[in-house]
Each structure stands twice: as structure tokens, then as C-alpha cells.
Protein backbone atom coordinates (compact mmCIF):
# COMPACT_ATOMS: atom_id res chain seq x y z
CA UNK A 1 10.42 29.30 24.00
CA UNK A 2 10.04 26.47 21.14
CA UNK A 3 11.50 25.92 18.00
CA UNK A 4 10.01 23.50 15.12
CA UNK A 5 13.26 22.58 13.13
CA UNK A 6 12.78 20.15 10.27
CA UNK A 7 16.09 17.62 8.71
CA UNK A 8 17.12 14.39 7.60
CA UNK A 9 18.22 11.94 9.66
CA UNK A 10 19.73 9.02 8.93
CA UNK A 11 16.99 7.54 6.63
CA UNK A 12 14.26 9.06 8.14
CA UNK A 13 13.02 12.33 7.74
CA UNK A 14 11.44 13.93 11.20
CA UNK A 15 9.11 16.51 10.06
CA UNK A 16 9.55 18.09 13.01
CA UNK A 17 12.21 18.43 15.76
CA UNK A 18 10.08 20.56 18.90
CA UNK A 19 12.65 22.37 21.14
CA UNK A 20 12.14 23.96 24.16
CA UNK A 21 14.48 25.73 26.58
CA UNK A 22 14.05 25.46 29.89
CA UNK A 23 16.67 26.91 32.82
CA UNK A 24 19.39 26.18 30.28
CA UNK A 25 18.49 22.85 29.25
CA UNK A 26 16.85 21.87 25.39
CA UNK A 27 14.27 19.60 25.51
CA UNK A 28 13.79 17.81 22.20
CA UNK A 29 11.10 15.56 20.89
CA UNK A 30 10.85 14.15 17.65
CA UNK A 31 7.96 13.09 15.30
CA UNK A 32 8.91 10.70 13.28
CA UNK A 33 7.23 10.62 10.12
CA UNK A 34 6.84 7.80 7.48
CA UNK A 35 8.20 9.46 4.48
CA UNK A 36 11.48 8.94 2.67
CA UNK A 37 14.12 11.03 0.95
CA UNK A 38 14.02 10.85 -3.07
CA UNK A 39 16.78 8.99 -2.85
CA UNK A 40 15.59 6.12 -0.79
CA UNK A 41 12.44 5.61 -2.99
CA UNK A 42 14.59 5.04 -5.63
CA UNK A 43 16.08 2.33 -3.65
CA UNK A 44 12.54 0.14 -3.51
CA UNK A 45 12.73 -3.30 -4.57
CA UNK A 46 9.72 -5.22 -6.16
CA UNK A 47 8.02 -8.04 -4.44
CA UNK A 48 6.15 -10.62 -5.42
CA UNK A 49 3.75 -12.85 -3.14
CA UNK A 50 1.52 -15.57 -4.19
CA UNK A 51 -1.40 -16.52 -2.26
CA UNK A 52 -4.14 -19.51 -3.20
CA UNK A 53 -7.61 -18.91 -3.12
CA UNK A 54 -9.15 -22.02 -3.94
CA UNK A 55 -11.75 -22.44 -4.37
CA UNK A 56 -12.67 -18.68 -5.01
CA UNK A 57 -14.97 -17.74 -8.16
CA UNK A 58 -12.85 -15.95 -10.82
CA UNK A 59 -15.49 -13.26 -11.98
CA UNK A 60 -15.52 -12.31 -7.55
CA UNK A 61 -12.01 -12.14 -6.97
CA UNK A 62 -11.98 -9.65 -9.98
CA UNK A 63 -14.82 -7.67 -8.69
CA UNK A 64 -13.05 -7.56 -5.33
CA UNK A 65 -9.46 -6.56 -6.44
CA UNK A 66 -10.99 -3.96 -9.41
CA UNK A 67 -14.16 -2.07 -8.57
CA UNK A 68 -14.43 0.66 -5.55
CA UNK A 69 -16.82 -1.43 -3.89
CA UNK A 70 -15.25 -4.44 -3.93
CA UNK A 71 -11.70 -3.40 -3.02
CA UNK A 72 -13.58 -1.50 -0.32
CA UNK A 73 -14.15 -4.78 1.61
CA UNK A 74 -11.07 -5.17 2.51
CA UNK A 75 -8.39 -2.83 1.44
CA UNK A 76 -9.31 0.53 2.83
CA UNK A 77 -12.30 2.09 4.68
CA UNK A 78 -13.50 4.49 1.90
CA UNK A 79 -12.89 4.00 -2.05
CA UNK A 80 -14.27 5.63 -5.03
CA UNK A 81 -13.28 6.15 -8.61
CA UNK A 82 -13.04 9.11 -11.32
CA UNK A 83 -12.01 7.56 -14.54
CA UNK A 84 -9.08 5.98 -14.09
CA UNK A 85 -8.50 7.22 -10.48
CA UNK A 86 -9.24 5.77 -7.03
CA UNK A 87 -8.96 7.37 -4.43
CA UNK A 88 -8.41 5.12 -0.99
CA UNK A 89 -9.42 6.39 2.67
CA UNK A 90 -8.09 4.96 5.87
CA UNK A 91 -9.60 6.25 8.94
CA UNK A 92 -10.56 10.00 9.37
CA UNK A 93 -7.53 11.62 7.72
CA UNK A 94 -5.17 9.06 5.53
CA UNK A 95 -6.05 9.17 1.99
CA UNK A 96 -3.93 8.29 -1.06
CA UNK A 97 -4.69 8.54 -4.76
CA UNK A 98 -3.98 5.79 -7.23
CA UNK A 99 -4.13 5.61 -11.19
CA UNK A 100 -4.53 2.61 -13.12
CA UNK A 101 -1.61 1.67 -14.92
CA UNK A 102 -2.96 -1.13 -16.48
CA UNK A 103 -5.43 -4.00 -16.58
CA UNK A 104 -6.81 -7.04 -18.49
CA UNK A 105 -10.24 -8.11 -17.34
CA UNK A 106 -10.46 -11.01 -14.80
CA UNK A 107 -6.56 -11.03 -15.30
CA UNK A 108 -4.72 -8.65 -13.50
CA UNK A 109 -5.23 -4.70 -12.41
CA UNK A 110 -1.74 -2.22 -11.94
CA UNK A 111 -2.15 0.68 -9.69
CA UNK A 112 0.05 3.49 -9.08
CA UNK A 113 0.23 5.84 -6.26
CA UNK A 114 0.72 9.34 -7.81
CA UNK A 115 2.69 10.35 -4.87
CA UNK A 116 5.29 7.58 -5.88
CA UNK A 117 7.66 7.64 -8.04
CA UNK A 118 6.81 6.10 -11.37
CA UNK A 119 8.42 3.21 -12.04
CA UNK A 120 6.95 1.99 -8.63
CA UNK A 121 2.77 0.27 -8.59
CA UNK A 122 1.49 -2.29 -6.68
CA UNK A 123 -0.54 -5.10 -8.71
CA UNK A 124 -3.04 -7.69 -8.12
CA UNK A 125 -3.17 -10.88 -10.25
CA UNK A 126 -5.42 -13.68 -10.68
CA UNK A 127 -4.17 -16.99 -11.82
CA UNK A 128 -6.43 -19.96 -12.50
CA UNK A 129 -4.48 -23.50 -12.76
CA UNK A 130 -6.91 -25.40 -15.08
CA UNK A 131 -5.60 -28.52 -13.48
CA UNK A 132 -6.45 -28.18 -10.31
CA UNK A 133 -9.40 -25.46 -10.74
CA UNK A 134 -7.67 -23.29 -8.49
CA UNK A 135 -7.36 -19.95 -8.53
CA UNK A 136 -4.54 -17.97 -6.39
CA UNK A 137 -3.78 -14.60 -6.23
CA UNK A 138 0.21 -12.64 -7.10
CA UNK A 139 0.18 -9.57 -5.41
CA UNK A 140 3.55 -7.18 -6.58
CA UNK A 141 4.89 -4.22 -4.62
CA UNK A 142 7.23 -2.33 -4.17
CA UNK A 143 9.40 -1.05 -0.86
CA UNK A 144 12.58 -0.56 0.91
CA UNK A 145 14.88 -3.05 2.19
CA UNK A 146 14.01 -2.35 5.36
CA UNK A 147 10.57 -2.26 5.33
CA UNK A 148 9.81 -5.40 3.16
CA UNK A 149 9.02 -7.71 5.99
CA UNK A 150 6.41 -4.80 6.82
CA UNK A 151 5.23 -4.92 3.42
CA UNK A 152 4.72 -8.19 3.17
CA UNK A 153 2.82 -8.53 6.57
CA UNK A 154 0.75 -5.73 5.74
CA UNK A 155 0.03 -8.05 2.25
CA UNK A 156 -0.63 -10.90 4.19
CA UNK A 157 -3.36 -9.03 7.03
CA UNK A 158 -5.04 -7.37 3.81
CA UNK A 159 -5.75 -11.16 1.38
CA UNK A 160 -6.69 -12.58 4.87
CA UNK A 161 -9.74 -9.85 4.99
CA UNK A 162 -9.93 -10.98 1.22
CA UNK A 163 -10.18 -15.04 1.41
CA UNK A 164 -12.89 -14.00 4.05
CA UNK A 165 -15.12 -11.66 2.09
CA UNK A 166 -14.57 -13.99 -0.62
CA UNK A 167 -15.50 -17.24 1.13
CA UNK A 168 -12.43 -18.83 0.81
């Protein structure tokens, strides 16, 4: 006989908790899914990184971090846009929605995942030092304490794809 229980734990929330008696014993087996309680979103802090990408074209890093096609490259498998949503594929079966929040051409674009809360986005930045003629690029983001070193890998694997595409 099996049961599928679901319940918090700790932080955590296992969808599903698969039990199965057998001669007087439970089995159990967790599946742990990536998910958080309300009240640990509320609990994301914002993060700021700064990468260089000199000496990267301004008008192509904006092409790359704002249009389907570009930000297809190297942030998802699959992206397209209706008005001011994109919608981002990974793989066969992970898809998330985003709306823009904001954006000044060749400056800066603010996405927001609608399943989110909404005081959270994630936005990409382009900064040109007139000095040097270098141009880097501030990504912002939001996550839990405990997943920020995740975050910020994750950031890292993602503008390495970037400096690529871009040439840099």
C-alpha cells in the first residue's frame, strides 16, 4: 500500500513524502522540491554583481540582454515575447514567465518572474566608463540566504556564455 503525503519541512517543502508498508515496516522517500514557503520568499535579499565586458559593443550587449533572440544565446534554451512578456524554456519541461518591469534603451532592462513575489526582479545593466571605453555589465537578483552562493554561480556560468557570444 502507498501513501503520497505532502508538508513542510524545515525550509523545504517536499511535495511529496511516498510511503509504503511492507511486513510492518514504512518505507519513506522524499522528493525534494525547489520551492519555498511564502514566508521564506519574503526573506530574499538583493544582489548585486558586476562583471566587465570590455571591449563589448554597447548596441550588442543590449540586443543580447533585451530581445528573445538575443537573451536566447545564452540564458535559456527557448525565449519568445508577447508584449511585455517573455516567456523562458529550459529543457523539455521548465518554463517560467517574466514581465518587464522596466527599461531604458541600451541602459538597463528589469524583469520579473510572475510567480515571484513582487517586490522581487532580476535586472541586467550596462555601464560604459567613458574613460576607459569599457563597458561592464551589473546584474541584480534576488534569493535566500542560503542559496546566494548558488545564485551567484548560476550568474557567473550564465555572463560566461555571454562574454562568449559576445566576443569578449
Amino acid at each position: 500500500r502507498f501513501y503520497c503525503l505532502t508538508f513542510n519541512l524545515s525550509v523545504k517543502i517536499y511535495r511529496s513524502i511516498v510511503c509504503r508498508i511492507q511486513k510492518n515496516n514504512l518505507f519513506c522517500r522524499c522528493y525534494l522540491i525547489s520551492n519555498y514557503t511564502r514566508s521564506m520568499k519574503s526573506m530574499k535579499k538583493k544582489i548585486r554583481i558586476e562583471y566587465p565586458l570590455n571591449p563589448a559593443s554597447g548596441s550588442i550587449l543590449w540586443g543580447a540582454i533585451s530581445t528573445p533572440s538575443g537573451l536566447q544565446r545564452w540564458f535559456a534554451d527557448n525565449v519568445s515575447k508577447v508584449n511585455k512578456t517573455y516567456t523562458f524554456k529550459w529543457g523539455k519541461t521548465e518554463m517560467r514567465n517574466a514581465e518587464i518591469l522596466n527599461l531604458r534603451t541600451e541602459s538597463f532592462i528589469r524583469f520579473h518572474w510572475v510567480d515571484e513575489e513582487p517586490k522581487t526582479y532580476f535586472e541586467l545593466k550596462i555601464h560604459y566608463n567613458e574613460l576607459t571605453k569599457d563597458h561592464s555589465l551589473e546584474v541584480t537578483d534576488f534569493a535566500i540566504p542560503e542559496e546566494e552562493e548558488d545564485t551567484k554561480n548560476l550568474w557567473d556560468s550564465q555572463i560566461e556564455i555571454l562574454r562568449r557570444i559576445c566576443g569578449v
